[in-house]
C-alpha atoms as a PDB file:
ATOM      1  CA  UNK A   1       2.637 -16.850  -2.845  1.00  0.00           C
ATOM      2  CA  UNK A   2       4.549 -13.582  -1.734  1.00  0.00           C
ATOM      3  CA  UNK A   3       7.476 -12.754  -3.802  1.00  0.00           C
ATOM      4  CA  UNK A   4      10.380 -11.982  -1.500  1.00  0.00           C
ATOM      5  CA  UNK A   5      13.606 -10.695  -3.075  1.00  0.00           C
ATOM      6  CA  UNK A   6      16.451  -8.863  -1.994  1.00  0.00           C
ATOM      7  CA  UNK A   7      16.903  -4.976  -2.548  1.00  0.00           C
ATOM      8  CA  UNK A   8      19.551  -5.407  -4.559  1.00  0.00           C
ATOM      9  CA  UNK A   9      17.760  -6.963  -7.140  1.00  0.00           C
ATOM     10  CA  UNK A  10      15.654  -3.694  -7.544  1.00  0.00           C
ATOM     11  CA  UNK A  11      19.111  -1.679  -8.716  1.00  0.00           C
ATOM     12  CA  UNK A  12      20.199  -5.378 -10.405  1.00  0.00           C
ATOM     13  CA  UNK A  13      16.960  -6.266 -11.583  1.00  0.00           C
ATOM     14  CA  UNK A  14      14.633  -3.833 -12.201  1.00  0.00           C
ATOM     15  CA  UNK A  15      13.337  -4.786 -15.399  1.00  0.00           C
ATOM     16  CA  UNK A  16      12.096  -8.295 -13.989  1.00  0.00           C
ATOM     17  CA  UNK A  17      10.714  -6.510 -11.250  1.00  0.00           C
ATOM     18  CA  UNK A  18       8.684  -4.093 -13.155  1.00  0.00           C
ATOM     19  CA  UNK A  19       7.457  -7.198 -15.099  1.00  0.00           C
ATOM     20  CA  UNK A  20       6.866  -9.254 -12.211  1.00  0.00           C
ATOM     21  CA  UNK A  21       4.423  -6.389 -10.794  1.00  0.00           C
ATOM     22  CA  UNK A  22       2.544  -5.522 -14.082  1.00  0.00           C
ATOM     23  CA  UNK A  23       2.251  -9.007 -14.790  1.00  0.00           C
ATOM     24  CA  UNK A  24       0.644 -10.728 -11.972  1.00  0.00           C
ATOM     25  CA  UNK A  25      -0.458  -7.533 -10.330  1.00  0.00           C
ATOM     26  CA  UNK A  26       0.860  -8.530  -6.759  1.00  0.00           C
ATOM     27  CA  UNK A  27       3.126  -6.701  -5.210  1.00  0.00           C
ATOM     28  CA  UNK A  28       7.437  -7.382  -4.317  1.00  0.00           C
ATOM     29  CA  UNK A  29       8.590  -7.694  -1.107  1.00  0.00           C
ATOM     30  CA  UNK A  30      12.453  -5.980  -0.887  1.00  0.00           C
ATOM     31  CA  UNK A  31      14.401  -7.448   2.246  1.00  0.00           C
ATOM     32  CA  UNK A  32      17.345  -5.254   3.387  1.00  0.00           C
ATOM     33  CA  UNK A  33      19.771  -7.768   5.637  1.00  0.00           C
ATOM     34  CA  UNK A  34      17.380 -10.368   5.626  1.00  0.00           C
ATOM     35  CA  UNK A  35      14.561  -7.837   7.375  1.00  0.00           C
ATOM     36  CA  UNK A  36      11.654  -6.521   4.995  1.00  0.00           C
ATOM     37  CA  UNK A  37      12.964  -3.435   4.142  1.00  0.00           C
ATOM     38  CA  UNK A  38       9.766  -2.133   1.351  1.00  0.00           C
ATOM     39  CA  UNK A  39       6.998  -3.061  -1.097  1.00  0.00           C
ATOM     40  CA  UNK A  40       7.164  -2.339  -4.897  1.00  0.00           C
ATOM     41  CA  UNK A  41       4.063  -2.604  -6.548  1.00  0.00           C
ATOM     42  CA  UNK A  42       2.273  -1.551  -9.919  1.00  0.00           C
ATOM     43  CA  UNK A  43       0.961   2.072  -9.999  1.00  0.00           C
ATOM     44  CA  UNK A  44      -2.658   0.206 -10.846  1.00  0.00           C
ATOM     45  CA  UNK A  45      -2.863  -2.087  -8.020  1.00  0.00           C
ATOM     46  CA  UNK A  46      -1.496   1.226  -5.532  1.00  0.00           C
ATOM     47  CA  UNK A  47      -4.557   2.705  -6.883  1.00  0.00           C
ATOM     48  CA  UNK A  48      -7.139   0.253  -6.616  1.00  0.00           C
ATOM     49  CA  UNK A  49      -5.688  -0.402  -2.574  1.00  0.00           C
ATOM     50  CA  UNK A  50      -6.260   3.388  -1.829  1.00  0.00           C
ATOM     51  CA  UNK A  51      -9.505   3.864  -3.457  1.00  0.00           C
ATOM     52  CA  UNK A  52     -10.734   0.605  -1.827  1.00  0.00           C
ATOM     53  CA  UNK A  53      -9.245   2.201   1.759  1.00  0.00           C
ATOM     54  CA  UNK A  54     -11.018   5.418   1.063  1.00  0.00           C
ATOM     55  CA  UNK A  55     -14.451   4.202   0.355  1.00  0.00           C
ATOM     56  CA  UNK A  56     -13.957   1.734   3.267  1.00  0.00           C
ATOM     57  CA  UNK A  57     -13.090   4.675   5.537  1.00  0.00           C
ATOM     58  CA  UNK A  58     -16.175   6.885   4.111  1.00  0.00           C
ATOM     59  CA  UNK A  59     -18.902   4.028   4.397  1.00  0.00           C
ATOM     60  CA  UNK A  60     -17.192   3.211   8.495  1.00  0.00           C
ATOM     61  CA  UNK A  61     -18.178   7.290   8.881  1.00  0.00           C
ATOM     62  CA  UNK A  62     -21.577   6.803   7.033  1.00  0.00           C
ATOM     63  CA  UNK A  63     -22.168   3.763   9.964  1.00  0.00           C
ATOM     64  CA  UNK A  64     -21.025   5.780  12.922  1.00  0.00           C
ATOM     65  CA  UNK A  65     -23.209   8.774  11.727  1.00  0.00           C
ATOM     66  CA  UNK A  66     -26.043   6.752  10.943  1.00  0.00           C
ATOM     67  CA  UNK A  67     -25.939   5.314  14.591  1.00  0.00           C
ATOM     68  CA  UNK A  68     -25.915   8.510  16.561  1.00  0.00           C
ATOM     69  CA  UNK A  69     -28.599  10.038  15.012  1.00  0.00           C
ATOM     70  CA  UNK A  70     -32.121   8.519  14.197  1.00  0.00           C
ATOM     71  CA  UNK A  71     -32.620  11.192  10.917  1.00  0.00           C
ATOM     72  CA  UNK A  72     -33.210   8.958   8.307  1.00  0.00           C
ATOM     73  CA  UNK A  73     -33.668  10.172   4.669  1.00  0.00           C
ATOM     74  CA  UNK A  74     -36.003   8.717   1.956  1.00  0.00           C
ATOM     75  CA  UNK A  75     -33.747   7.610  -1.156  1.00  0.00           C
ATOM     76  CA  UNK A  76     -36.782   8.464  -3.366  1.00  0.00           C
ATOM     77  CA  UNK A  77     -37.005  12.194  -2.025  1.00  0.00           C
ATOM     78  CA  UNK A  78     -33.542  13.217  -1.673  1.00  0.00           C
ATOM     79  CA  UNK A  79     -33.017  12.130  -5.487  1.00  0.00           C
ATOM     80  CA  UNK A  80     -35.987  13.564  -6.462  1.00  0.00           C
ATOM     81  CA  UNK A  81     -34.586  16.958  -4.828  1.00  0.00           C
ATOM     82  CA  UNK A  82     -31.506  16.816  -5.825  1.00  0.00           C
ATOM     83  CA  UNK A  83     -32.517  16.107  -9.742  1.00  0.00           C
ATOM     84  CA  UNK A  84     -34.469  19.439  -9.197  1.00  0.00           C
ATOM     85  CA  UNK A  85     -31.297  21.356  -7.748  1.00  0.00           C
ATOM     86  CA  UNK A  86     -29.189  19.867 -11.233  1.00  0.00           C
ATOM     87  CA  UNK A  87     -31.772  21.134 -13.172  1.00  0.00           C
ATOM     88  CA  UNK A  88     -31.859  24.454 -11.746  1.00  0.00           C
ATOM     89  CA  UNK A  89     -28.253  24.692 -12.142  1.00  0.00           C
ATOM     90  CA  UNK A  90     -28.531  23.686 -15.713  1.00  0.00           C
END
């Protein structure tokens, strides 16, 4: 259920806010004159929604490269190479 709350409660309120978000790890709507106005949410759930959004966007530009070119690399081979490049580094 969304929690919906008026942005005065933020200056009024905070505390319960900051609870409400650590708590139950969903975020609080802030209406401004009845009109959603912002979101407050826990700095651990803001993290876990970008990282999801940024392997999302990475694995959509893995698809599009993967279907316009037909190169295709063996999983066994490129780890095997790449073990040998760490090793040479090392």
């Amino acid at each position: 259920m969304l929690n919906i709350r008026p942005i005065s409660d933020l200056r009024n309120n905070f505390a319960d806010i900051s609870k409400t978000v650590h708590e139950s790890a969903q975020p609080v709507f802030l209406t401004k004159n009845g009109y959603g106005d912002m979101v407050v949410m826990s700095l651990e759930k803001y993290k876990a929604i970008t990282s999801e959004s940024i392997i999302a966007a990475k694995l959509k530009e893995s698809a599009l490269e993967a279907k316009s070119t037909p190169q295709r690399f063996d999983f066994l081979e490129t780890a095997a190479e790449m073990r040998e490049k760490l090793i040479e580094k090392i």
